[in-house]
Protein backbone atom coordinates (compact mmCIF):
# COMPACT_ATOMS: atom_id res chain seq x y z
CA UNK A 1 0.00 0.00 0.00
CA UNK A 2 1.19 3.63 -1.02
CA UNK A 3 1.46 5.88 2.06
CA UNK A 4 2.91 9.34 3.13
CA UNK A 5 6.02 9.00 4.65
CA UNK A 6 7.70 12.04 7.16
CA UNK A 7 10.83 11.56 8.24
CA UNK A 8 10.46 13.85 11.09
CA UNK A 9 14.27 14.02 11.83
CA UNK A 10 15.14 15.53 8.10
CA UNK A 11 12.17 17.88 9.02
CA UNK A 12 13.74 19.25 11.92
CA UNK A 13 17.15 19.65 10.06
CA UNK A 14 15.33 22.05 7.64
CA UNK A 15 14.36 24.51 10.09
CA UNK A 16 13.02 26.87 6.67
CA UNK A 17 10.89 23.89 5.57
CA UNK A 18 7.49 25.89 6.31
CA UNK A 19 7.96 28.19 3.91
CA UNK A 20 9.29 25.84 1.04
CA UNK A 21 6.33 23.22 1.50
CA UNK A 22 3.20 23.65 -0.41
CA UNK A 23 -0.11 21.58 -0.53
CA UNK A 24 -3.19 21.95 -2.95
CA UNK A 25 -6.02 20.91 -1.22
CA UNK A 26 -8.28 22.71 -1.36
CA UNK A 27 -10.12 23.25 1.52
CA UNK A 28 -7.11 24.28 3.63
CA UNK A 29 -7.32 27.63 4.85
CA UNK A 30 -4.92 30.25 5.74
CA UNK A 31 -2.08 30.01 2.82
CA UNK A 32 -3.17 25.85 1.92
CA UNK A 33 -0.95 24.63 4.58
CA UNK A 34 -2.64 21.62 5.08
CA UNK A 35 0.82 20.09 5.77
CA UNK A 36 1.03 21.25 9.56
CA UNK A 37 -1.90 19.14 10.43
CA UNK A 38 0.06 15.97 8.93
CA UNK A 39 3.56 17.05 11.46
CA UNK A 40 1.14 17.32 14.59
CA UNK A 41 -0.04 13.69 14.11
CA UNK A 42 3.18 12.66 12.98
CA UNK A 43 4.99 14.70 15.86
CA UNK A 44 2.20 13.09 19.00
CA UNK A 45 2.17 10.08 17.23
CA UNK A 46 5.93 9.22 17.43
CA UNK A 47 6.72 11.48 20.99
CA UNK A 48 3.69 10.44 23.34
CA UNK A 49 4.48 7.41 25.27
CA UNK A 50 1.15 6.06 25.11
CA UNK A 51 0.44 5.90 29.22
CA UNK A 52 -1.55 2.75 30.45
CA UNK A 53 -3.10 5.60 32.92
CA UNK A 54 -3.05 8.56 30.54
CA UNK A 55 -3.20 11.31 32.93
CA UNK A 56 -3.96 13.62 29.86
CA UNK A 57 -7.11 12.19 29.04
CA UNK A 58 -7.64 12.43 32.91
CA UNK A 59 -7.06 16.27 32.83
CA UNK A 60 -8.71 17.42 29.89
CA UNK A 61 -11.91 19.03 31.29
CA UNK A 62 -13.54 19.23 27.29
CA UNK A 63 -12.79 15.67 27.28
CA UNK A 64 -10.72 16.25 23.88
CA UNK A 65 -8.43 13.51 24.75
CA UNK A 66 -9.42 9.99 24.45
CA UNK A 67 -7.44 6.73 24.38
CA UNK A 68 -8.79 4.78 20.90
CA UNK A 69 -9.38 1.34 20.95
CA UNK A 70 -5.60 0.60 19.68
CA UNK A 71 -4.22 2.19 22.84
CA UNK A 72 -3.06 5.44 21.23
CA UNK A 73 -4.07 9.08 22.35
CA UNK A 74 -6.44 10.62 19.32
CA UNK A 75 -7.17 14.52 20.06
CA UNK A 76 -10.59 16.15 18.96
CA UNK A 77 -9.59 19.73 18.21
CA UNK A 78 -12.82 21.35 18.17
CA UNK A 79 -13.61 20.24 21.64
CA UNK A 80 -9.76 21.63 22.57
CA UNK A 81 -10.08 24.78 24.46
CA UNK A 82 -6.68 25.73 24.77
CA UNK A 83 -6.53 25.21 28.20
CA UNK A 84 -2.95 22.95 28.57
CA UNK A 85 -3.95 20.93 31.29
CA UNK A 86 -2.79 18.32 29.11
CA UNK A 87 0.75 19.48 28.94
CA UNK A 88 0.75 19.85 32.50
CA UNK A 89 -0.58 16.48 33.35
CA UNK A 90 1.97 14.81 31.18
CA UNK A 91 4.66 13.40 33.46
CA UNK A 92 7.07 12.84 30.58
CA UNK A 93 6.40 16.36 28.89
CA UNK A 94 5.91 14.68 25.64
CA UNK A 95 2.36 17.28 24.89
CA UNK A 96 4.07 20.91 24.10
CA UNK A 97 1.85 23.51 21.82
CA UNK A 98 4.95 23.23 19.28
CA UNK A 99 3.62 19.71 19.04
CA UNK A 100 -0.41 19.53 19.20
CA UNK A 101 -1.27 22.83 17.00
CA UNK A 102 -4.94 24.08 17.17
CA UNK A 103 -5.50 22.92 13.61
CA UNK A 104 -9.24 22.02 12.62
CA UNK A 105 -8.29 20.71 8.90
CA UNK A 106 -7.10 17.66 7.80
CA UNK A 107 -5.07 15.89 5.09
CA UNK A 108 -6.60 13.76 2.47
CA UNK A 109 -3.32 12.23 1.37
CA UNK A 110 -4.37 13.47 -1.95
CA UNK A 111 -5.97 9.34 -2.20
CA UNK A 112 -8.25 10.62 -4.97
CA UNK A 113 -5.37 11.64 -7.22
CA UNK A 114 -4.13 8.73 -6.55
CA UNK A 115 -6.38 6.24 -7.01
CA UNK A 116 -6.60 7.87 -10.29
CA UNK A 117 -2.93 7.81 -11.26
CA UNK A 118 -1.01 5.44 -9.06
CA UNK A 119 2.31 7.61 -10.24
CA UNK A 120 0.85 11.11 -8.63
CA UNK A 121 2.74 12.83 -6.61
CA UNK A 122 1.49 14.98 -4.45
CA UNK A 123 2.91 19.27 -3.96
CA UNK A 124 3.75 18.32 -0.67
CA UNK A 125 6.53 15.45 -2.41
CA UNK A 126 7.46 17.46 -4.34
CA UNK A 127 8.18 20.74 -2.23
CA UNK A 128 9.31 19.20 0.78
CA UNK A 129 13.25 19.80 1.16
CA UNK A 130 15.87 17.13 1.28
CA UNK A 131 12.61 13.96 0.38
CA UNK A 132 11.32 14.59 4.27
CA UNK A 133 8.19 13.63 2.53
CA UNK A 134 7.85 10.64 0.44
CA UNK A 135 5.00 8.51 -1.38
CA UNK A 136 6.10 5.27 -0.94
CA UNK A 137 4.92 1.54 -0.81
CA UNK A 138 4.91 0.68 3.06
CA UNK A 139 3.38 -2.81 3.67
CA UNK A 140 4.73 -3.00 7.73
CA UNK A 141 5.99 -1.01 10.43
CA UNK A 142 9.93 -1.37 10.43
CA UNK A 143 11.49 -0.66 13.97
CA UNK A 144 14.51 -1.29 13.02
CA UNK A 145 14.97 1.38 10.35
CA UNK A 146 12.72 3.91 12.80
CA UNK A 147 9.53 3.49 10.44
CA UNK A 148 6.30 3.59 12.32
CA UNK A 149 2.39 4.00 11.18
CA UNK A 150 -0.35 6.67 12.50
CA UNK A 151 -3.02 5.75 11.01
CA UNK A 152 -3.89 3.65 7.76
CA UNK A 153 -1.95 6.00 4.99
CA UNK A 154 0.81 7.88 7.00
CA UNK A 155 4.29 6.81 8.14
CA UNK A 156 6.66 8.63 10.38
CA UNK A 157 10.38 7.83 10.12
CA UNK A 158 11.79 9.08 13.49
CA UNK A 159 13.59 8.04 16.59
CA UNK A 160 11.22 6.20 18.66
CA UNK A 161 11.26 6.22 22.49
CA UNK A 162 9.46 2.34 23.25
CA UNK A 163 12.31 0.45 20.73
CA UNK A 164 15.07 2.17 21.82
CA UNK A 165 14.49 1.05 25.83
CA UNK A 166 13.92 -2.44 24.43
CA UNK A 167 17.23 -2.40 23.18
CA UNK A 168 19.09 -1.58 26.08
């Protein structure tokens, strides 16, 4: 299966990558930077240490925090008040603003285009510097290379906390 693929570590070497990345959906507002919404899942997704007792969850008092059925964290923005109890409440400060934007619209992985024509590439691709994003046929997660799923058509390349302590 074709997915998105951040490698969140290149991102972070680009520290002028917002203004070089472009996206053309549509229905992004503010400048069609629909690409920020794809580096806060990607970001939680690979930093968030996934507490049995998720005292974030626990302090939210919008409940916009809830722990899905696959044990990860999933974050309703429009019942997010902005409060940061949340970041507080962490006890590994893995929730920071920098990391869980107030960002109501969401990327459609541009799946129409290509379902269409499997060889699309999306503006994102193709503005990104230095390939942090990628299309790319991803069948499994691969620890071992730092290649992890959020969700059904996004992969994050990126240290991860949970393989590294197995490891040691």
């Amino acid at each position: 299966m074709k997915r998105l693929l951040i490698d969140i570590d290149k991102l972070l070497d680009n520290k002028d990558y917002s203004d070089k990345i472009e996206c053309e959906y549509l229905y992004h507002p503010n400048e069609n930077k629909g690409y920020i919404s794809l580096i806060e899942i990607a970001e939680f997704a690979a930093y968030c240490r996934q507490c049995k007792h998720s005292h974030c969850v626990d302090a939210c008092p919008k409940e916009a925090l809830e722990r899905t059925e696959q044990g990860t964290i999933k974050r309703y923005n429009m019942r997010c008040v902005g409060c940061k109890s949340c970041i507080l409440a962490c006890p590994f400060g893995t929730i920071f603003p920098e990391a869980i934007n107030y960002v109501t619209s969401k990327c459609d992985y541009c799946l129409n285009q290509l379902s269409e024509n499997p060889d699309y590439i999306p503006l994102c691709v193709k503005t990104a510097p230095d390939g942090c994003f990628q299309i790319t046929e991803i069948e499994k997660e691969d620890p071992e290379n730092n290649i992890f799923f959020a969700g059904k058509y996004l992969a994050i390349k990126t240290y991860n906390w949970r393989f590294k302590e197995e490891k040691i």
